[in-house]
Protein backbone atom coordinates (compact mmCIF):
# COMPACT_ATOMS: atom_id res chain seq x y z
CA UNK A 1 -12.92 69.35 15.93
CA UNK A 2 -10.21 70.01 13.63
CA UNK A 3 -9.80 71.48 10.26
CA UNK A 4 -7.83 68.81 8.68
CA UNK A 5 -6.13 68.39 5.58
CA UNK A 6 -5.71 64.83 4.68
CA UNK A 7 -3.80 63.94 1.58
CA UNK A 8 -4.32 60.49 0.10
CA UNK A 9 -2.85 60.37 -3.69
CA UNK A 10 -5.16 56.24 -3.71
CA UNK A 11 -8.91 57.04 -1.43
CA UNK A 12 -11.40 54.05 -2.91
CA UNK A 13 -13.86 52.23 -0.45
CA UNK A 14 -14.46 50.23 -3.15
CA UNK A 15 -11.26 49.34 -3.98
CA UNK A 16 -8.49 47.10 -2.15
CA UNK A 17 -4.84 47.48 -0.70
CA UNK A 18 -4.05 51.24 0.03
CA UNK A 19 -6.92 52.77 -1.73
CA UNK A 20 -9.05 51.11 0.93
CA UNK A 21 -6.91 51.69 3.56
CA UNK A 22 -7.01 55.39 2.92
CA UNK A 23 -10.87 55.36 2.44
CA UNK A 24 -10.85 53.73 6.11
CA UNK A 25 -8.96 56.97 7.50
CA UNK A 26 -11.00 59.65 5.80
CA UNK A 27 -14.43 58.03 6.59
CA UNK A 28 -13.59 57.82 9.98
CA UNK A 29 -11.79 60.80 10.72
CA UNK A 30 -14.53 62.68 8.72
CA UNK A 31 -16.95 62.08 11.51
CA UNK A 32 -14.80 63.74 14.36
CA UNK A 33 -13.24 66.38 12.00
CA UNK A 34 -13.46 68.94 9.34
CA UNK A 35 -11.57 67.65 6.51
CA UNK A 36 -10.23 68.76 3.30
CA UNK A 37 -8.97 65.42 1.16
CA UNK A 38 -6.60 65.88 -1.75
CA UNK A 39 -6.88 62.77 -3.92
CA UNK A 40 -6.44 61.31 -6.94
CA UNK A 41 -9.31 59.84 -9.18
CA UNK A 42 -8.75 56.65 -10.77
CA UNK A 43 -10.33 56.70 -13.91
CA UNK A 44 -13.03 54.38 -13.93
CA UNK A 45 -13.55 54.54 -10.53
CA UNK A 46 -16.26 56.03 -8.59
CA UNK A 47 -14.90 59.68 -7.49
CA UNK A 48 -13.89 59.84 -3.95
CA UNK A 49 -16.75 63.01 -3.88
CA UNK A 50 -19.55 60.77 -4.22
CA UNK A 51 -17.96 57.98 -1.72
CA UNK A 52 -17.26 60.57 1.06
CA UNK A 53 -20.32 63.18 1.14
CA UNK A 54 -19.58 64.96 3.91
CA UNK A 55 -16.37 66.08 3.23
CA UNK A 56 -14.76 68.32 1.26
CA UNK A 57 -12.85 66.87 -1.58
CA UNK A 58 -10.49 68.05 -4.41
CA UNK A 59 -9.89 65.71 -6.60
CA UNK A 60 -7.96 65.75 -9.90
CA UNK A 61 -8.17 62.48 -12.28
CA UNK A 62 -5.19 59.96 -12.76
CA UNK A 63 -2.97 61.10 -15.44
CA UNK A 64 -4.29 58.25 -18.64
CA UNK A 65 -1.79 54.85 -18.98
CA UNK A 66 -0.84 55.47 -15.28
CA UNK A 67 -2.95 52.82 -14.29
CA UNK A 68 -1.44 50.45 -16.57
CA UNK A 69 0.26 46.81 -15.12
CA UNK A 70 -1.13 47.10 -11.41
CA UNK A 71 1.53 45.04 -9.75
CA UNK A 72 3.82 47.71 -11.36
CA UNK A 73 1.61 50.17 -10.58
CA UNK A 74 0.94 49.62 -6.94
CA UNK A 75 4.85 49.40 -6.15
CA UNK A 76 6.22 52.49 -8.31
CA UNK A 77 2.80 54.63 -8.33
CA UNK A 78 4.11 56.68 -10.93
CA UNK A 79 1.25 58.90 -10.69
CA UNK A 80 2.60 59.98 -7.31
CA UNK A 81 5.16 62.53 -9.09
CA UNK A 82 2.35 64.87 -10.73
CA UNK A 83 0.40 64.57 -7.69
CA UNK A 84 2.97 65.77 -5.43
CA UNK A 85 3.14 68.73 -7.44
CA UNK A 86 -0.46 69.43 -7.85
CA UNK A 87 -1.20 68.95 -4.46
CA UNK A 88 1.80 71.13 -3.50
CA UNK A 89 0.93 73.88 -5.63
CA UNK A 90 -3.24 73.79 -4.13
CA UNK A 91 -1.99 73.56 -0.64
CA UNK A 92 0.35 77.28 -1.32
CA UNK A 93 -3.01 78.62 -3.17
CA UNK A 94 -5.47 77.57 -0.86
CA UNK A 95 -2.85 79.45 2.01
CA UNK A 96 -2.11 82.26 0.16
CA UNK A 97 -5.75 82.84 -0.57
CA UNK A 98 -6.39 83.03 2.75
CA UNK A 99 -7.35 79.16 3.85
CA UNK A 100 -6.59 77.86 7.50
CA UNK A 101 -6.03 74.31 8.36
CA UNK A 102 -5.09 72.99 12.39
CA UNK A 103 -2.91 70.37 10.64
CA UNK A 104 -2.10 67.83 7.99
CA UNK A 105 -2.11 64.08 8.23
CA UNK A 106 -0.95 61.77 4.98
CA UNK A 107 -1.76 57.82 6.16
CA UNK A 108 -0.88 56.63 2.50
CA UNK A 109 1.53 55.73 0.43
CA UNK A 110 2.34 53.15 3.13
CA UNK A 111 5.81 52.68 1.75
CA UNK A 112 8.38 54.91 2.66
CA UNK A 113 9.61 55.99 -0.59
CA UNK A 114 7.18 58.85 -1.08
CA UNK A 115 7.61 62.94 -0.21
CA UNK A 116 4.71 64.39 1.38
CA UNK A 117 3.57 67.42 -0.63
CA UNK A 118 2.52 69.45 2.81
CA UNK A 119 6.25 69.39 4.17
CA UNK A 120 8.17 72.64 5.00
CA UNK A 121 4.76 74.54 3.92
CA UNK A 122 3.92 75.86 7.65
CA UNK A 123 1.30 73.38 8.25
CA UNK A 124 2.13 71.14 11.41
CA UNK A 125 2.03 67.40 10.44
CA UNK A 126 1.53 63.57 10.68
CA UNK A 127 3.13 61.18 8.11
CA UNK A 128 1.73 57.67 8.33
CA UNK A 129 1.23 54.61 9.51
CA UNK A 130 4.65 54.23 6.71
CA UNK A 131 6.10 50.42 6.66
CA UNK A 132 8.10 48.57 3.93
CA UNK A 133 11.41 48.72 3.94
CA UNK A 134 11.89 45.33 4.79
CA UNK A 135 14.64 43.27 2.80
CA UNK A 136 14.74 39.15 2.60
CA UNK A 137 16.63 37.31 5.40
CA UNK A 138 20.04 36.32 2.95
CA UNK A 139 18.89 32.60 3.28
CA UNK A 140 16.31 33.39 0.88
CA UNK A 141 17.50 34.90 -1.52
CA UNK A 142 17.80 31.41 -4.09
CA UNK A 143 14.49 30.89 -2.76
CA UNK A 144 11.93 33.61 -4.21
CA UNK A 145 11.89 32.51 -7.89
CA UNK A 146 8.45 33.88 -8.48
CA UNK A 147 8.87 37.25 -7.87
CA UNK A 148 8.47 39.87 -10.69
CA UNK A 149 11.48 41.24 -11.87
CA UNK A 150 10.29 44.96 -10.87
CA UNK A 151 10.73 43.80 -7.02
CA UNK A 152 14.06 44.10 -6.64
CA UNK A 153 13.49 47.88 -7.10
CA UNK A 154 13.06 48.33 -3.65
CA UNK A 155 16.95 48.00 -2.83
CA UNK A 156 16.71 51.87 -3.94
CA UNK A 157 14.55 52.84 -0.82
CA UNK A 158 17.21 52.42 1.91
CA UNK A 159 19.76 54.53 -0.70
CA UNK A 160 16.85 56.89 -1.50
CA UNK A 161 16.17 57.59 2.53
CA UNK A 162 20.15 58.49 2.89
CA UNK A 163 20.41 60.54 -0.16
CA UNK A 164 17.31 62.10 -1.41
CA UNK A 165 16.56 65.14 0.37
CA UNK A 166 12.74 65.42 -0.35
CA UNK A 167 12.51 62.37 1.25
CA UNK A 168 14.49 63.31 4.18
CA UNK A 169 12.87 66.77 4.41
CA UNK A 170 9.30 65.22 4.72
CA UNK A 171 10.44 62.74 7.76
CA UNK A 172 12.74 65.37 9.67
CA UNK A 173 9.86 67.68 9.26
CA UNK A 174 6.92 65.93 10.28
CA UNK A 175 5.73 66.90 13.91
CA UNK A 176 4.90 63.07 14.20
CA UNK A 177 5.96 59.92 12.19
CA UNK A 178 3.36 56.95 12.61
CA UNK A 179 5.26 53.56 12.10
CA UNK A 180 2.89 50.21 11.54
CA UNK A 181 5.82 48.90 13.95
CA UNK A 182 8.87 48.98 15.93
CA UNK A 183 11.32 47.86 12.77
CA UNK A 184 10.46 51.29 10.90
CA UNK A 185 11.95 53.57 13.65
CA UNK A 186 15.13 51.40 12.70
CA UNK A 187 14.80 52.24 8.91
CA UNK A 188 14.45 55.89 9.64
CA UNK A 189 17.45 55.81 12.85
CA UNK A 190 19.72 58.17 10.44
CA UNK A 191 17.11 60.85 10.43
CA UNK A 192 16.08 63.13 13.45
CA UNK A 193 12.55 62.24 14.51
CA UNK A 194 10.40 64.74 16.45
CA UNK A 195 8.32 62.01 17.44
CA UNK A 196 7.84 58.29 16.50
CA UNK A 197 4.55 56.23 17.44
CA UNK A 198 3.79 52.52 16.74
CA UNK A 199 0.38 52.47 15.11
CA UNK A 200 -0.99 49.87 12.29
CA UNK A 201 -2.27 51.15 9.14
CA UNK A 202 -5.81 49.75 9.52
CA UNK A 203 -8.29 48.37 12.01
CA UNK A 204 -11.60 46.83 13.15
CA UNK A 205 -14.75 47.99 13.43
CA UNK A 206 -15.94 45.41 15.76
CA UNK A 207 -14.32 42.14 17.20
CA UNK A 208 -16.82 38.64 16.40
CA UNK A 209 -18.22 36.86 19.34
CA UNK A 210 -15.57 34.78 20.49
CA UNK A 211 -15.58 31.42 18.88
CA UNK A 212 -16.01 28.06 21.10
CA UNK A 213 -13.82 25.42 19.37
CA UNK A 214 -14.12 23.04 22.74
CA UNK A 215 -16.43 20.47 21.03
CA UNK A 216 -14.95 19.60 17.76
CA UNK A 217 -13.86 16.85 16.56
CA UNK A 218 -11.57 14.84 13.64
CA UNK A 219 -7.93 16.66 12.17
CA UNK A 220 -7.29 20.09 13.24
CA UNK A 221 -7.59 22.61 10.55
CA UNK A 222 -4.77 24.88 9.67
CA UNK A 223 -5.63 28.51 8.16
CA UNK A 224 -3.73 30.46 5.93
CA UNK A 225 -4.88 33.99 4.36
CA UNK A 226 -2.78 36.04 2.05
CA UNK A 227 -1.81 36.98 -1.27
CA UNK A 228 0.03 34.02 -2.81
CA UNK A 229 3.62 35.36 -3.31
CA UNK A 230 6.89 34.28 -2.04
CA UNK A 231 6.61 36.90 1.19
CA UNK A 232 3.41 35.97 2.73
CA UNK A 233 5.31 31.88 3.49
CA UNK A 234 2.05 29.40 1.77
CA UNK A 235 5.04 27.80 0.31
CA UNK A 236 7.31 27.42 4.03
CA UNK A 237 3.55 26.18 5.23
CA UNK A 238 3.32 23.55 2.83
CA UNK A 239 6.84 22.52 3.70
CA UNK A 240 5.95 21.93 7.23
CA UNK A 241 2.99 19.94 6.16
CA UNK A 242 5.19 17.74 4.52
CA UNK A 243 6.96 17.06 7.54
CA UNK A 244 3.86 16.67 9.53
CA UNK A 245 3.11 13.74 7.90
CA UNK A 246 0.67 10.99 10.32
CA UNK A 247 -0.28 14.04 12.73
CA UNK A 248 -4.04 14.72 12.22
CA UNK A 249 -3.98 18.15 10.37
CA UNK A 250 -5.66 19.80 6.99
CA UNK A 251 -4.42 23.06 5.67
CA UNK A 252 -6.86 25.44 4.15
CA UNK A 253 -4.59 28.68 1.98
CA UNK A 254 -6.96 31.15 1.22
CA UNK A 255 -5.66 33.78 -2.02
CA UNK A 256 -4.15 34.09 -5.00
CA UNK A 257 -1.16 35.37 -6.88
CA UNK A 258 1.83 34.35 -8.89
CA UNK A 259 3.21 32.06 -6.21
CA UNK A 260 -0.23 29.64 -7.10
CA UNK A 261 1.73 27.08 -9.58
CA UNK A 262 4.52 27.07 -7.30
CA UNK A 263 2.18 25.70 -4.33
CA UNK A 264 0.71 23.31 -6.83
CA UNK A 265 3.54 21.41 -7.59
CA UNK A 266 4.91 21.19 -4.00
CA UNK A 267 1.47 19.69 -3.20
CA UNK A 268 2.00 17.11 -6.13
CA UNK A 269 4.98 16.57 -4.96
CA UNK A 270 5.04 16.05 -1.04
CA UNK A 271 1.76 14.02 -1.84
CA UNK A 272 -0.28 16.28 0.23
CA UNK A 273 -3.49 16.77 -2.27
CA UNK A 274 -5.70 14.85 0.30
CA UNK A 275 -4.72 17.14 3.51
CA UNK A 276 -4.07 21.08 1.79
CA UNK A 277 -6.53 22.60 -0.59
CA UNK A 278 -6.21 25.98 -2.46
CA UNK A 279 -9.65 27.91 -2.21
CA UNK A 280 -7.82 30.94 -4.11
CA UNK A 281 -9.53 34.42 -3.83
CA UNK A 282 -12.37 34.23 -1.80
CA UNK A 283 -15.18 37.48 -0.61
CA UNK A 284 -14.75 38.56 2.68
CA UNK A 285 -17.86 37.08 4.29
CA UNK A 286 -16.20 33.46 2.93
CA UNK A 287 -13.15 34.50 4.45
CA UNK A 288 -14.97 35.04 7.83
CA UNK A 289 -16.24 31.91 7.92
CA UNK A 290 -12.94 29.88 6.99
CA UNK A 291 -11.59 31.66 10.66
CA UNK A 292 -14.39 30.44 12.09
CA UNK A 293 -13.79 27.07 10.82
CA UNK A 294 -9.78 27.32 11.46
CA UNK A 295 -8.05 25.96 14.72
CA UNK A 296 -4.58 27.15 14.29
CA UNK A 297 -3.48 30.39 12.36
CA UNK A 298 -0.32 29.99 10.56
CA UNK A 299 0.90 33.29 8.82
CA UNK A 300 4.91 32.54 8.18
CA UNK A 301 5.36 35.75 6.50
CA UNK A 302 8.97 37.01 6.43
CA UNK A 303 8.83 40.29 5.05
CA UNK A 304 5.27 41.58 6.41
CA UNK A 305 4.99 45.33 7.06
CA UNK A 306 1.53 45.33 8.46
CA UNK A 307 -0.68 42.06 8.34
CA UNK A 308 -4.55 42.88 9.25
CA UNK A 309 -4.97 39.66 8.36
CA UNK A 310 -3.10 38.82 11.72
CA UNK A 311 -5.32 40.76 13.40
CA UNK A 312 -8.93 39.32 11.74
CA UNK A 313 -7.48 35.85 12.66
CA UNK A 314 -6.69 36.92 16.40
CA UNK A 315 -10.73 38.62 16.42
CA UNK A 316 -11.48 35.17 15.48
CA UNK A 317 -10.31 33.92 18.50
CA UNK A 318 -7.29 31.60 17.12
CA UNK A 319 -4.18 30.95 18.42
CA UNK A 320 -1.03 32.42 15.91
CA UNK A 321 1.84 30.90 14.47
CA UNK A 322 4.14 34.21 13.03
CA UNK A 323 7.54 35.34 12.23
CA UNK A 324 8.91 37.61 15.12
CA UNK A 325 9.77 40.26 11.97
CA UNK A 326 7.68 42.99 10.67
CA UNK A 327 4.03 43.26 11.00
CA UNK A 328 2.84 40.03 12.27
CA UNK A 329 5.62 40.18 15.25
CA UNK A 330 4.62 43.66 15.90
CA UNK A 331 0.98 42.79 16.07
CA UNK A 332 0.62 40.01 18.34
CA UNK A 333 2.69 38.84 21.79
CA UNK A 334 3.85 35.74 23.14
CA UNK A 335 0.21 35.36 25.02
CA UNK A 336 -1.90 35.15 21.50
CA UNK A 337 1.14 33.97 19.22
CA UNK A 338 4.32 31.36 18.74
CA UNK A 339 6.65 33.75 16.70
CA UNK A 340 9.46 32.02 15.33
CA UNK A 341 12.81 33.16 13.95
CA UNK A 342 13.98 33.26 10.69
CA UNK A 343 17.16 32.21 8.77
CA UNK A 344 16.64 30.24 5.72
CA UNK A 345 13.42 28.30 4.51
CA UNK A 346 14.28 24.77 5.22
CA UNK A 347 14.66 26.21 9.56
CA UNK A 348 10.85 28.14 9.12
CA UNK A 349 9.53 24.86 7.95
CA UNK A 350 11.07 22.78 10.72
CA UNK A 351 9.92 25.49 12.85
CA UNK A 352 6.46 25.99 11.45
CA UNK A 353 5.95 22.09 11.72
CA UNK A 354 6.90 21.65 15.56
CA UNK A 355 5.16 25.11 16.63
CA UNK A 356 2.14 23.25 14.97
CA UNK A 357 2.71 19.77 16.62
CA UNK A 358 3.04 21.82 19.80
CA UNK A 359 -0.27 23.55 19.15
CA UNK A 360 -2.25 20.40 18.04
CA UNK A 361 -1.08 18.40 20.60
CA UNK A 362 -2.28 20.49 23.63
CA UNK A 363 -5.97 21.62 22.78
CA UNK A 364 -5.96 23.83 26.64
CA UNK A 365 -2.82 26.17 25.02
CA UNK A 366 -4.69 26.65 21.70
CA UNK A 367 -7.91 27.31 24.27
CA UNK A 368 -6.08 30.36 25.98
CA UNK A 369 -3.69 31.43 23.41
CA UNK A 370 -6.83 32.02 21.10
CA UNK A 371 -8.95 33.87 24.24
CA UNK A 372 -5.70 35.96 24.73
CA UNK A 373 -5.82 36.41 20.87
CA UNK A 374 -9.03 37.96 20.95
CA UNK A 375 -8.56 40.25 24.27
CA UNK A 376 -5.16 41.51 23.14
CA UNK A 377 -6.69 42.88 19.42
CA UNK A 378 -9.77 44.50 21.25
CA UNK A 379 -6.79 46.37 23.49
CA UNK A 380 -4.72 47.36 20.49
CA UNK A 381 -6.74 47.32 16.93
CA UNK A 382 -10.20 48.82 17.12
CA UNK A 383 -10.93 51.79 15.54
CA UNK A 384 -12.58 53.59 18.11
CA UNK A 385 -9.65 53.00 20.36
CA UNK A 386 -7.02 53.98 17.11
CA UNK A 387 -9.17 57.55 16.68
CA UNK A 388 -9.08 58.29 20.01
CA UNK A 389 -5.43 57.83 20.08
CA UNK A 390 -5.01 59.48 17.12
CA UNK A 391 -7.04 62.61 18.27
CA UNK A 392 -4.48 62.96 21.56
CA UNK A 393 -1.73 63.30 18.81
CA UNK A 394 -3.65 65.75 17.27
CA UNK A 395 -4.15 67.65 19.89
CA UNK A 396 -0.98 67.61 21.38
CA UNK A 397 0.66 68.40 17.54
CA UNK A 398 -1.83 71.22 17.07
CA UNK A 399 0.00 72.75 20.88
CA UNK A 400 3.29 72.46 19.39
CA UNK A 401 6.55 72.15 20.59
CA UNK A 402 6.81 68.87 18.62
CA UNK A 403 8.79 70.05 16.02
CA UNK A 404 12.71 69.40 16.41
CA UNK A 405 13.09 73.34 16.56
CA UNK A 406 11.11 73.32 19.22
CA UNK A 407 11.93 69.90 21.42
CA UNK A 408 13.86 66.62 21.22
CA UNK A 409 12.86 63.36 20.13
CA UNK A 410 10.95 61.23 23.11
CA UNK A 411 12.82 58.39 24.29
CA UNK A 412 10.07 56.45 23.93
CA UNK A 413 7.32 55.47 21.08
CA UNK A 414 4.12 53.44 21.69
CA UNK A 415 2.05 53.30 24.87
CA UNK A 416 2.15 49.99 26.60
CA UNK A 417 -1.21 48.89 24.65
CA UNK A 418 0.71 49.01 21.35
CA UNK A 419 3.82 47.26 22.41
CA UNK A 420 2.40 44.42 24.94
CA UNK A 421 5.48 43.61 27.36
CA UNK A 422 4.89 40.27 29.68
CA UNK A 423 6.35 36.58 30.48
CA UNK A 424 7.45 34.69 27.29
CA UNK A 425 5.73 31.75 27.84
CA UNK A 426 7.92 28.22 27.25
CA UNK A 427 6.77 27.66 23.45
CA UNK A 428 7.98 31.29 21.98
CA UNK A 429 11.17 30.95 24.26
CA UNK A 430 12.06 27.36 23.28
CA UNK A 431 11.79 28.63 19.48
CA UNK A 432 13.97 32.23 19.79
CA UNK A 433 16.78 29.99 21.59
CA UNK A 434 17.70 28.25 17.94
């Protein structure tokens, strides 16, 4: 057992996005370490204290109006400033007074735009899983009309990551970076590494019993899940549809978000209100039951850092239609998932459309690509399996010789369970040749 000091500015089981995701972390790693969490307390909220027992938590409340325009809110987090410094300043205290801690780990802010308050303090440490970073293929650029005007902020990050030295200090510093996949070692390629792993920022606690779709009957339903914006691809789904046109098929988009009116009127206008419903926002035990229902998953999401939802759809035992970029690519493998290339959004709806004529027109390949589905996220996204991973880079962080004073980067990131190498079978090579 270590004495760990987790930082997590957002820790809310009862909240969503990376408030939950940090909750996940410190409940978990609570029960196989001694943890001291420095948080932030939304006001309104229920304090983290009350949420996490059996830890010990410090806790200072959210600064007032800082949890004003949440969209805003969630990208900028300007409430991240004053708790750098206030977590700073405790961590120096707590070690001047006398306090002792193995290591550090900070899983959130996922984005990586944020200084960790523990760097260059003597305390060895773990940054991540960090994503983002991730810019629009050029082809759709004309494209993403719906996106609030505060979005194009994130062109800073890459100038931010080159220039800012806080930001450079906390990465070139940590004894381990955790990336939620392969493309963020690319991001951070201008900064020396200690060590890099592949890990995704969340998990699950237990995979479903596998799903027999042998026996059904009538179209074949299509699921998508995911916050309605331009990113996530509803709208390059709904294109496809429209080129689908006589094939047996119904769409079901689970979510909401500003990109709603947008889907709306392409469903007017491709005629397709009989075969694509919107269910918008729907509790998670609906949304387990609309994978049960699903045949196909189709999750065109361009700019994806992580995508759990990738990973509920594979526990569900469905075969995956992705873009090979970010998350989603990261996530799956050719055995579970048809990951298509991107360029512009008239290509990922021709390509969305004939990966799903492939898929509904060979009911065996949706058969084993949704058993391999369900055995490849058991190898790669349960908790218990995460943890105990996480614990060996503990351990081997709390040995040292990590640190670039002490050793060079490894050559190498993820273990082979985290980056699944194997034959590209015909349908995911016949859609990378284009």
């Amino acid at each position: 057992m270590a004495r760990l000091l987790l930082i997590a500015p957002t820790c809310d089981g009862e909240d969503v996005g990376e408030a939950w995701v940090a909750y996940q972390w410190a409940h978990r790693l609570g029960e196989r370490h001694d943890i001291t969490l420095l948080t932030y307390h939304k006001r309104g909220k229920t304090p983290a204290a009350r949420q996490l027992p059996h830890m010990r938590v410090v806790e200072w409340t959210e600064p007032p109006l800082m949890g004003r325009a949440e969209r805003l809110n969630s990208m900028l987090k300007p409430a991240y400033i004053p708790f750098y410094w206030r977590a700073r300043n405790w961590i120096r205290q707590a070690l001047a007074a006398g306090e002792r801690f193995d290591l550090a780990h900070q899983p959130v802010p996922v984005a990586m735009r944020y200084p960790s308050p523990v760097a260059g303090l003597g305390i060895p440490f773990v940054i991540g899983p960090v994503g983002g970073g991730l810019s629009s293929p050029p082809g759709f650029a004309a494209d993403e009309d719906t996106a609030p005007w505060f979005m194009s902020l994130r062109k800073l990050d890459g100038f931010r990551r080159r220039r800012d030295p806080l930001l450079r200090r906390t990465y070139s510093m940590a004894d381990c970076v955790l990336g939620i996949a392969d493309y963020v070692r690319e991001e951070l390629s201008d900064i020396p590494l200690p060590r890099f792993e592949v890990m995704s920022e969340t998990g699950l606690d237990e995979i479903p019993p596998p799903v027999d779709r042998s026996g059904r009957a009538g179209p074949v339903r299509l699921l998508h899940v995911g916050r309605l914006v331009r990113t996530k691809g509803a709208r390059d789904v709904i294109r496809a549809m429209a080129l689908l046109k006589g094939l047996p098929v119904r769409l079901d988009i689970v979510g909401d978000g500003p990109e709603r009116a947008e889907c709306e009127r392409l469903i007017e206008n491709f005629g397709l209100s009989q075969r694509v419903t919107l269910h918008g926002w729907q509790p998670k035990a609906k949304v387990a039951e609309f994978y049960r229902r699903a045949d196909i998953f189709v999750f065109p999401s361009y700019r994806e850092p992580g995508g759990n939802v990738a990973l509920e759809a594979m526990g569900h035992s469905l075969p995956l239609i992705v873009v090979d970029r970010g998350g989603p690519g990261s996530a799956t493998d050719d055995s579970c998932a048809i990951r298509l290339p991107v360029s512009t959004p008239e290509a990922l709806a021709r390509d969305v459309s004939e990966a799903i004529r492939l898929l509904c027109g060979d009911p065996m390949l949706r058969f084993r690509m949704g058993n391999a589905a369900r055995q490849h996220v058991a190898k790669t996204a349960l908790w218990a399996a995460k943890l105990d991973r996480m614990d060996r880079i503990y351990a081997e962080v709390m040995k040292g010789g990590l640190h670039p004073a002490a050793a060079p980067a490894p050559a190498s990131s993820a273990p082979p369970a985290e980056r699944p190498d194997g034959p590209v079978p015909a349908q995911s090579a016949l859609f990378r040749q284009r």
